[in-house]
Protein backbone atom coordinates (compact mmCIF):
# COMPACT_ATOMS: atom_id res chain seq x y z
CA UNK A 1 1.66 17.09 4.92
CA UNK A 2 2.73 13.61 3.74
CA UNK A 3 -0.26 12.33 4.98
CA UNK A 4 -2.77 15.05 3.04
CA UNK A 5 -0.85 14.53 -0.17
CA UNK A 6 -1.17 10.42 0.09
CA UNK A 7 -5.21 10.88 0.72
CA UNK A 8 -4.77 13.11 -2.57
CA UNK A 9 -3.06 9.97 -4.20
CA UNK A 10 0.08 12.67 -4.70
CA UNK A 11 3.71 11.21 -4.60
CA UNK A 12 6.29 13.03 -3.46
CA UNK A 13 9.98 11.58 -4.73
CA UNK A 14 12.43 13.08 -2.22
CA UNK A 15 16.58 13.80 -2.51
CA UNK A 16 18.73 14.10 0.06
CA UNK A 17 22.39 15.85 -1.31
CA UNK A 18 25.05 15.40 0.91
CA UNK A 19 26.83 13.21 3.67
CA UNK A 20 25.45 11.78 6.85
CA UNK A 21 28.46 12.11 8.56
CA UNK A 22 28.60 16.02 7.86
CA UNK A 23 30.76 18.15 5.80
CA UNK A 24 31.76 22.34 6.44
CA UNK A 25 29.77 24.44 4.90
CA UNK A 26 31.37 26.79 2.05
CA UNK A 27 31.12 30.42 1.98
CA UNK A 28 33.19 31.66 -0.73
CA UNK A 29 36.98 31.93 -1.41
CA UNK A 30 39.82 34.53 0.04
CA UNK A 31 42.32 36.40 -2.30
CA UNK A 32 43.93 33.41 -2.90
CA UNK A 33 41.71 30.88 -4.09
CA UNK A 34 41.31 29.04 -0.81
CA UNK A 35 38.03 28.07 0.01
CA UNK A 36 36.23 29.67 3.31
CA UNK A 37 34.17 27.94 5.44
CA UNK A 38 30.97 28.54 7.84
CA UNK A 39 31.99 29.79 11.39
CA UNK A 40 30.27 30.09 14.68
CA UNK A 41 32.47 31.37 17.55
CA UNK A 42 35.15 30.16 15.86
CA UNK A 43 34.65 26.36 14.75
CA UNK A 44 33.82 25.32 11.20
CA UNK A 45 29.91 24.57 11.31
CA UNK A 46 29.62 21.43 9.30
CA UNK A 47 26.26 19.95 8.28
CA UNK A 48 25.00 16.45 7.99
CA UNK A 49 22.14 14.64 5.98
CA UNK A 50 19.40 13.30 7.65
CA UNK A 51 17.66 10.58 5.68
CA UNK A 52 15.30 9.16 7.81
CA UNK A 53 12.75 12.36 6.98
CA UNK A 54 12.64 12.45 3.67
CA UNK A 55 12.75 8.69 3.18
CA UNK A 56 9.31 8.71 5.78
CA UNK A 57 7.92 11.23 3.43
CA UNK A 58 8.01 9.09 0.54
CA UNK A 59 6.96 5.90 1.84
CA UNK A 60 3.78 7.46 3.40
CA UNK A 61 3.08 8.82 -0.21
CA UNK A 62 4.11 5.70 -2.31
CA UNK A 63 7.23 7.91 -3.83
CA UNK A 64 10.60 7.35 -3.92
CA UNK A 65 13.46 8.48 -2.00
CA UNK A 66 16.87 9.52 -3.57
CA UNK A 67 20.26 9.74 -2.35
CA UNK A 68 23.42 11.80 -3.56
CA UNK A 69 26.71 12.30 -1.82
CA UNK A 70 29.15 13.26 -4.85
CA UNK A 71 29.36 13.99 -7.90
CA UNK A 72 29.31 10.59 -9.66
CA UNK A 73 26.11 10.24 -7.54
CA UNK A 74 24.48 13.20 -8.85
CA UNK A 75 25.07 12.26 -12.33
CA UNK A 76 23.42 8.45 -11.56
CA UNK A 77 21.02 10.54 -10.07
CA UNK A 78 19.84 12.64 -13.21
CA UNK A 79 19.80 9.55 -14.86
CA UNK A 80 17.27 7.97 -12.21
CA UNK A 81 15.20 10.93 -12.60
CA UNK A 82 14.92 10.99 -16.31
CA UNK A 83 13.05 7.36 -16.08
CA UNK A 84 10.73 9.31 -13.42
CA UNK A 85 8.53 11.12 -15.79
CA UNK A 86 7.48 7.89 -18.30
CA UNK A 87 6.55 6.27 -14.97
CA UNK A 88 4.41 9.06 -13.13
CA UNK A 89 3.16 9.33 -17.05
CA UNK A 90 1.81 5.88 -16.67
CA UNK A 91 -0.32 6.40 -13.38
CA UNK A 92 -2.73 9.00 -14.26
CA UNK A 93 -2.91 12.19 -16.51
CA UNK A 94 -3.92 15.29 -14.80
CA UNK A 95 -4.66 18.39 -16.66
CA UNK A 96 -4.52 21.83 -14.64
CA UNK A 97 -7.62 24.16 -14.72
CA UNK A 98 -7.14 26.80 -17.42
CA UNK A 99 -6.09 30.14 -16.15
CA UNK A 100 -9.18 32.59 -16.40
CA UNK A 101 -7.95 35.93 -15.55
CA UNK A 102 -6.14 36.80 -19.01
CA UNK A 103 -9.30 38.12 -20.37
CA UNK A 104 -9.09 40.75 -17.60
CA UNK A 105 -4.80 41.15 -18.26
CA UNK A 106 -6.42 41.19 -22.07
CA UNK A 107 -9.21 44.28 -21.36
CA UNK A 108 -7.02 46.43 -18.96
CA UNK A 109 -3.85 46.26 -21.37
CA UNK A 110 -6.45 47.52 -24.01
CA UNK A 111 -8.27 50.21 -21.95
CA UNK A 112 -4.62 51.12 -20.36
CA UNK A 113 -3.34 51.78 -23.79
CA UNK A 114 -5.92 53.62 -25.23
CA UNK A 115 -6.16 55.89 -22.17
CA UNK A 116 -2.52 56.97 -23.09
CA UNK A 117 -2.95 57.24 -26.98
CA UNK A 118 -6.09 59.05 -27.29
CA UNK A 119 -5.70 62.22 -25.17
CA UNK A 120 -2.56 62.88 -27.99
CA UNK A 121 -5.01 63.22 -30.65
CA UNK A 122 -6.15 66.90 -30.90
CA UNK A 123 -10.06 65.83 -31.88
CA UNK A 124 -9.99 64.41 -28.52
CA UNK A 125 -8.68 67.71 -26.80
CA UNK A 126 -11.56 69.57 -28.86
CA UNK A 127 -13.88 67.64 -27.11
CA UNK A 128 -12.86 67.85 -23.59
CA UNK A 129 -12.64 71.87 -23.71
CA UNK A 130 -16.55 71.26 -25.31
CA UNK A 131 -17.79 69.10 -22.11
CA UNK A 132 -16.17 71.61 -19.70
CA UNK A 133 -17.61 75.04 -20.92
């Protein structure tokens, strides 16, 4: 997929949350406030980042690769990304196709509508009892 997207000259900029050494995995709280944690036959399942994927991905692609373990992280981390848009700005400009189908949306809506008004009107009625006799 990396590959397809570099011969497409896409970058991918990829984020890895969390700790390579592993952390247990939160499910919600008990009555009490405590915090519950994965199981699975009885241990705590804990889960650990692995980098080395996502840091592949963008090197193939000519992104970047970001890393956040806490909280003071994430918030360097939001600032990182808000420089990302001026400098995928500066590469190249691509505008989507425009969406074609909302004449159709446009047309049915219309024909929908009237469908439902127009039998109401008693002219109407008059001249359905006319085509059936």
């Amino acid at each position: 997929m990396a590959q397809l997207a570099k011969e497409k000259n896409i970058k991918i900029f990829t984020v890895g949350i969390g700790s390579e050494k592993g952390s247990p995995i939160p499910e919600g709280q008990d009555v009490f406030g405590n915090i519950k944690y994965k199981q699975y036959k009885g241990e705590t399942v804990l889960t650990a980042l692995n980098p080395e994927p996502l840091k592949e991905i963008a090197n193939i692609t000519g992104g970047e690769y970001f890393h956040a373990e806490d909280i003071s992280d994430l918030k360097k981390l939001t600032k990182d990304l808000d420089i990302l848009p001026k400098k995928i700005s500066n590469e190249e400009n691509i505008t989507p196709a425009s969406e074609k189908y909302l004449m159709f949306v446009i047309i049915g809506t219309l024909l929908f509508v009237i469908g439902i008004i127009l039998p109401r009107y008693p002219f109407i009625q008059n001249l359905t009892l006319r085509i059936k006799n």
